[in-house]
PDB file of N, CA and C in Angstrom:
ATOM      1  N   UNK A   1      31.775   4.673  -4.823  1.00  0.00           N
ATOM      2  CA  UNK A   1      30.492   5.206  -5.235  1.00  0.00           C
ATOM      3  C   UNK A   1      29.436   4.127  -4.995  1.00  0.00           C
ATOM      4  N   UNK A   2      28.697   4.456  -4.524  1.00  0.00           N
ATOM      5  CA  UNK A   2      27.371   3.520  -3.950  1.00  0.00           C
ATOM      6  C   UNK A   2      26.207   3.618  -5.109  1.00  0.00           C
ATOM      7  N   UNK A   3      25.386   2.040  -5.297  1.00  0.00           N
ATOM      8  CA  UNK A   3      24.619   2.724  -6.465  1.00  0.00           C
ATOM      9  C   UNK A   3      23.327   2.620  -5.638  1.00  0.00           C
ATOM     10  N   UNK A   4      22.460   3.469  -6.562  1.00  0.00           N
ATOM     11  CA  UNK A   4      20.959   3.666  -5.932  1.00  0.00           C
ATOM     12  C   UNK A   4      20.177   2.086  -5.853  1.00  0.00           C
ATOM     13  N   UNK A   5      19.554   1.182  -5.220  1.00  0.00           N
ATOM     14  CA  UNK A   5      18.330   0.081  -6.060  1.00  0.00           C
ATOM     15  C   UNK A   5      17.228   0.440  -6.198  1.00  0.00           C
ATOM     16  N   UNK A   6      16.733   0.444  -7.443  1.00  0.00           N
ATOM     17  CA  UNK A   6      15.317   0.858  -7.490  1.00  0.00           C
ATOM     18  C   UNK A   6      14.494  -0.395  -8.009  1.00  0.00           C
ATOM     19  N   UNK A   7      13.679  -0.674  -6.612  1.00  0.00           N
ATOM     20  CA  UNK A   7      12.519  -1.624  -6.769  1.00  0.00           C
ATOM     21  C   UNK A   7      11.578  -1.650  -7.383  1.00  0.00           C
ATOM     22  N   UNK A   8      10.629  -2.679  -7.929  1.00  0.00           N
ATOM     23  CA  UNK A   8       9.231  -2.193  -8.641  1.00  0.00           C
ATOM     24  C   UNK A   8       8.486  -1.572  -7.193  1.00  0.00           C
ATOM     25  N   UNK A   9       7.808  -0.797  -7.658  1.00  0.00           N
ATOM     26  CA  UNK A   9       6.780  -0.450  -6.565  1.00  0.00           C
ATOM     27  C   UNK A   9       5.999  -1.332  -6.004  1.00  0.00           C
ATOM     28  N   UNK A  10       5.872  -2.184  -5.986  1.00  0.00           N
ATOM     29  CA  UNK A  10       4.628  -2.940  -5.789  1.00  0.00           C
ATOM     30  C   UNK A  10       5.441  -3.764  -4.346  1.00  0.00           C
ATOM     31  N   UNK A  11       7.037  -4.225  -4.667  1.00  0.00           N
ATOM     32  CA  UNK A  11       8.303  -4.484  -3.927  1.00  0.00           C
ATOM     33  C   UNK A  11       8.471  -3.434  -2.683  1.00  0.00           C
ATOM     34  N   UNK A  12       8.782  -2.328  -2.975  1.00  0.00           N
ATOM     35  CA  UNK A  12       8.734  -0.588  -2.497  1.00  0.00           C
ATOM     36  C   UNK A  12       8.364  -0.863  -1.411  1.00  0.00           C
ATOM     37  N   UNK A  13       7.129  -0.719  -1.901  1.00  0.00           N
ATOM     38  CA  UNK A  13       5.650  -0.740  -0.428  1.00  0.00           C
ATOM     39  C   UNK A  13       5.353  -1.436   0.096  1.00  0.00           C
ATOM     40  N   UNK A  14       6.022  -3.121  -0.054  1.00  0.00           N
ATOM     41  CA  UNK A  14       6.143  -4.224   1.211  1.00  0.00           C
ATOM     42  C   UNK A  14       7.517  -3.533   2.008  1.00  0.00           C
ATOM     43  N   UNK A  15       8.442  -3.331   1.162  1.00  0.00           N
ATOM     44  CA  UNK A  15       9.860  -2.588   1.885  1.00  0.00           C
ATOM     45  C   UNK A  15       9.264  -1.753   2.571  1.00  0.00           C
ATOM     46  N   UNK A  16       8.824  -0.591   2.590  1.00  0.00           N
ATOM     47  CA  UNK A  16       8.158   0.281   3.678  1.00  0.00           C
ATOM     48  C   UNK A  16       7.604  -0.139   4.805  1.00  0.00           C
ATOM     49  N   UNK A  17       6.180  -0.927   4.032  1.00  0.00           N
ATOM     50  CA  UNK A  17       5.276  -1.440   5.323  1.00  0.00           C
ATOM     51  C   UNK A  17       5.797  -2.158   6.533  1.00  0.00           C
ATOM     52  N   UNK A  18       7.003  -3.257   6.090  1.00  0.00           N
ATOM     53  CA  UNK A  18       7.718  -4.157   6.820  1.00  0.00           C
ATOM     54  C   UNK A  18       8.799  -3.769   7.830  1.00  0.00           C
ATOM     55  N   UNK A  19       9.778  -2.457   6.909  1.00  0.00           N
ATOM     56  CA  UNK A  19      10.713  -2.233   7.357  1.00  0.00           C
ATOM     57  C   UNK A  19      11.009  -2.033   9.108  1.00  0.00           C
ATOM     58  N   UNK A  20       9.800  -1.198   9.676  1.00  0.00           N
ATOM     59  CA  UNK A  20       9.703  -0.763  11.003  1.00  0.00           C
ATOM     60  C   UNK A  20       9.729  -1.742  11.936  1.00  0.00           C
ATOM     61  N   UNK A  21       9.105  -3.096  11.163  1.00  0.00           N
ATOM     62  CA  UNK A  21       9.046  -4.461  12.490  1.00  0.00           C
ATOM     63  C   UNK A  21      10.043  -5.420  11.299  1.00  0.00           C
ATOM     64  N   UNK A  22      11.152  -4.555  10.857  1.00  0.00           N
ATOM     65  CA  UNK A  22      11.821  -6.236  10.552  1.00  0.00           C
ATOM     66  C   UNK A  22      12.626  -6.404  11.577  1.00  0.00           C
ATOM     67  N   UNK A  23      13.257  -6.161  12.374  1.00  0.00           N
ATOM     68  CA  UNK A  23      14.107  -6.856  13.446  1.00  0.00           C
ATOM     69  C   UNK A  23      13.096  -7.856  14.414  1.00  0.00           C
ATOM     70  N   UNK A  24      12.342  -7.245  14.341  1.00  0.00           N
ATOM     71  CA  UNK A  24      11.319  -8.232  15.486  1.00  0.00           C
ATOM     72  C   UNK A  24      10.970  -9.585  14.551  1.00  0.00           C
ATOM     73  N   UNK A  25      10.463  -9.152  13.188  1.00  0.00           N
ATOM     74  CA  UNK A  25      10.038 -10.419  11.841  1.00  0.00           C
ATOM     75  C   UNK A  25      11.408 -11.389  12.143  1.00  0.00           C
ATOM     76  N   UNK A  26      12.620 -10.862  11.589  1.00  0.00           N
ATOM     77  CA  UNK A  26      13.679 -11.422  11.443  1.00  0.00           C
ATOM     78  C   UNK A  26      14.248 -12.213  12.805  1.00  0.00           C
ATOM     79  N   UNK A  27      13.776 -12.011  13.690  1.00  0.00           N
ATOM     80  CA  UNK A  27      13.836 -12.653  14.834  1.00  0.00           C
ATOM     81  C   UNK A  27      12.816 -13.735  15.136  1.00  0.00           C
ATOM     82  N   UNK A  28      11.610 -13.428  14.666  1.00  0.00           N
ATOM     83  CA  UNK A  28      10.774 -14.523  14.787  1.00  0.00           C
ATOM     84  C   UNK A  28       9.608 -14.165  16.108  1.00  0.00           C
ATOM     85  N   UNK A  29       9.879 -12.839  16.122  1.00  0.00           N
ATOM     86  CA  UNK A  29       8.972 -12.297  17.472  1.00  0.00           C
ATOM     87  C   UNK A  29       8.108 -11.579  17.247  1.00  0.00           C
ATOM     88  N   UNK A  30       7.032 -12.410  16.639  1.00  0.00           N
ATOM     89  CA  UNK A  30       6.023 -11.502  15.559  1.00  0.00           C
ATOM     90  C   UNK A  30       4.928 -11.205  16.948  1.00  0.00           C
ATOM     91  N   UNK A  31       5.140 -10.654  18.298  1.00  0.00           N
ATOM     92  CA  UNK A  31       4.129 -11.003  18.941  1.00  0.00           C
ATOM     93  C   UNK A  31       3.616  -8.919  18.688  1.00  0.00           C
ATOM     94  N   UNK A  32       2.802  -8.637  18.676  1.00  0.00           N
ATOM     95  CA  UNK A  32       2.597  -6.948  18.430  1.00  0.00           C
ATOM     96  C   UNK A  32       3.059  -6.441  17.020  1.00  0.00           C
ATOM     97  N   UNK A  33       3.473  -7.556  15.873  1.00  0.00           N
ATOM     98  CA  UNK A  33       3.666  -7.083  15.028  1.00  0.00           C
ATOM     99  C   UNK A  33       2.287  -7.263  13.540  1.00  0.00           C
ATOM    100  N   UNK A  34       1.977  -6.013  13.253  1.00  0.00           N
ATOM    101  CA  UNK A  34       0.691  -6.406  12.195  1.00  0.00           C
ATOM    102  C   UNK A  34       0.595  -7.120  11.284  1.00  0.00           C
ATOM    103  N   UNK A  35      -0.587  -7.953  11.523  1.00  0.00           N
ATOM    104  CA  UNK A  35      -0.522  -8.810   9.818  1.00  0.00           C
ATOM    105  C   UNK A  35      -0.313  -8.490   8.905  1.00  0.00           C
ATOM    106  N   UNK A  36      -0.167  -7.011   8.251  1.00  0.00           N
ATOM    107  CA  UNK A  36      -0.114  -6.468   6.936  1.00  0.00           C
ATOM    108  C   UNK A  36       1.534  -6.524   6.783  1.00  0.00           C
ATOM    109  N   UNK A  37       2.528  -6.562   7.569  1.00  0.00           N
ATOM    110  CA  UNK A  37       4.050  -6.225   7.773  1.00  0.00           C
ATOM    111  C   UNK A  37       4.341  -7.408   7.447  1.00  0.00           C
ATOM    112  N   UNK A  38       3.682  -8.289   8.193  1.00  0.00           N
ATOM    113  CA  UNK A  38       4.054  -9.609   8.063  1.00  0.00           C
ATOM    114  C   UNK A  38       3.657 -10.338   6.728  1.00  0.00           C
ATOM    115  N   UNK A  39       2.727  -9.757   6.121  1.00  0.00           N
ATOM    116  CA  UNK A  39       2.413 -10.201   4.364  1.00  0.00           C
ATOM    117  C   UNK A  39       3.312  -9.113   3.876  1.00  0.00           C
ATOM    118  N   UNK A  40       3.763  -8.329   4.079  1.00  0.00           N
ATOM    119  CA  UNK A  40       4.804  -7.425   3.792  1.00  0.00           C
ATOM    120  C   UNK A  40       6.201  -8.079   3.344  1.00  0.00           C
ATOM    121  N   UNK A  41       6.304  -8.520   4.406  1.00  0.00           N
ATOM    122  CA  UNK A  41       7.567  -9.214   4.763  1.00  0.00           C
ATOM    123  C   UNK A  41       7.978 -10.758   3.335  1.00  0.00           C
ATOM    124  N   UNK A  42       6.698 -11.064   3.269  1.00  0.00           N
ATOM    125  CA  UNK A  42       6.532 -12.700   2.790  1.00  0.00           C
ATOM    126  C   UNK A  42       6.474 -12.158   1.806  1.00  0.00           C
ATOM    127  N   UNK A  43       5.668 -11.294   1.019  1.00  0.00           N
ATOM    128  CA  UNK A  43       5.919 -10.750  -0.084  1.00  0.00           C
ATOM    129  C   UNK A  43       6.910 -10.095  -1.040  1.00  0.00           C
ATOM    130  N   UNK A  44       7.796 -10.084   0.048  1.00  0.00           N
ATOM    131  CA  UNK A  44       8.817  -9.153  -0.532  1.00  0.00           C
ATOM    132  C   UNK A  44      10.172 -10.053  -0.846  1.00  0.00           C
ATOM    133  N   UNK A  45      10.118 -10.873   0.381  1.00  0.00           N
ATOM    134  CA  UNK A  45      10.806 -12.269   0.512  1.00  0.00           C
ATOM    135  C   UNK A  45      10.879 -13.218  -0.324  1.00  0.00           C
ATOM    136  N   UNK A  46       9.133 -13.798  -0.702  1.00  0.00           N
ATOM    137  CA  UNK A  46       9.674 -14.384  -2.330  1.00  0.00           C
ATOM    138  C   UNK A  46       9.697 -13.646  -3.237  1.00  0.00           C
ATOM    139  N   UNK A  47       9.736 -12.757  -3.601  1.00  0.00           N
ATOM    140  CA  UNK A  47       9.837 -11.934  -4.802  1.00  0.00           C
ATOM    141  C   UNK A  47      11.542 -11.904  -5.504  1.00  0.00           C
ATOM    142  N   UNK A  48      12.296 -11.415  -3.616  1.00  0.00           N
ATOM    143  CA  UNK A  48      13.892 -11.831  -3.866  1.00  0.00           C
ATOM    144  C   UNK A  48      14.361 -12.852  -3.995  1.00  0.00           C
ATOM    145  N   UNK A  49      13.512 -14.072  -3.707  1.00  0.00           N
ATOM    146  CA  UNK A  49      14.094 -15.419  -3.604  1.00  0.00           C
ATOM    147  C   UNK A  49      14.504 -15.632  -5.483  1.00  0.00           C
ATOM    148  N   UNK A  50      13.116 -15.264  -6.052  1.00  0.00           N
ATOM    149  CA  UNK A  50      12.585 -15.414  -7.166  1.00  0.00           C
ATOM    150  C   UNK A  50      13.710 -14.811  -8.360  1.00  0.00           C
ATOM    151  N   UNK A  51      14.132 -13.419  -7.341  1.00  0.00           N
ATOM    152  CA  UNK A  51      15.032 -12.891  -8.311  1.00  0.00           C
ATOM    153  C   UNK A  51      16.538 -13.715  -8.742  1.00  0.00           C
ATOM    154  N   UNK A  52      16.961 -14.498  -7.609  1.00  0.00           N
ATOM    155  CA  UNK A  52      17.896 -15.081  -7.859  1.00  0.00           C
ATOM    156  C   UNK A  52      17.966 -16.050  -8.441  1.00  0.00           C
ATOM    157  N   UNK A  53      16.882 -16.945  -8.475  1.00  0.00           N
ATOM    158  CA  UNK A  53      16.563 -18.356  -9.281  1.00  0.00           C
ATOM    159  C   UNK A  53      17.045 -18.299 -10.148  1.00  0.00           C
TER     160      UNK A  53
END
C-alpha cells in the first residue's frame, strides 16, 4: 500500500511550477528554463533540506 504525501501548499506550487523543467534543473541545463521554476526549484529544495535537519 503506497501512502499519499501531502505538502503545505505553498511547497505544492513550487512542486508544480518546477516539476516540467526538473530534469533539465537537475542536470544543471538551466539554458530555456524560467526563472520562476528555477526559484521553484530552490524553494522547494531548502524547505526539504530543512525538513530533515
Amino acid at each position: 500500500m503506497s501512502a499519499i504525501i501531502k505538502y503545505p501548499e505553498e511547497i505544492q506550487k513550487c512542486l508544480d511550477i518546477y516539476e516540467p523543467y526538473a530534469i533539465q534543473i537537475y542536470e544543471g541545463k538551466l539554458e530555456g528554463v524560467p526563472q520562476e521554476a528555477i526559484d521553484a526549484y530552490n524553494k522547494a529544495k531548502k524547505w526539504f533540506w530543512e525538513q530533515e535537519q
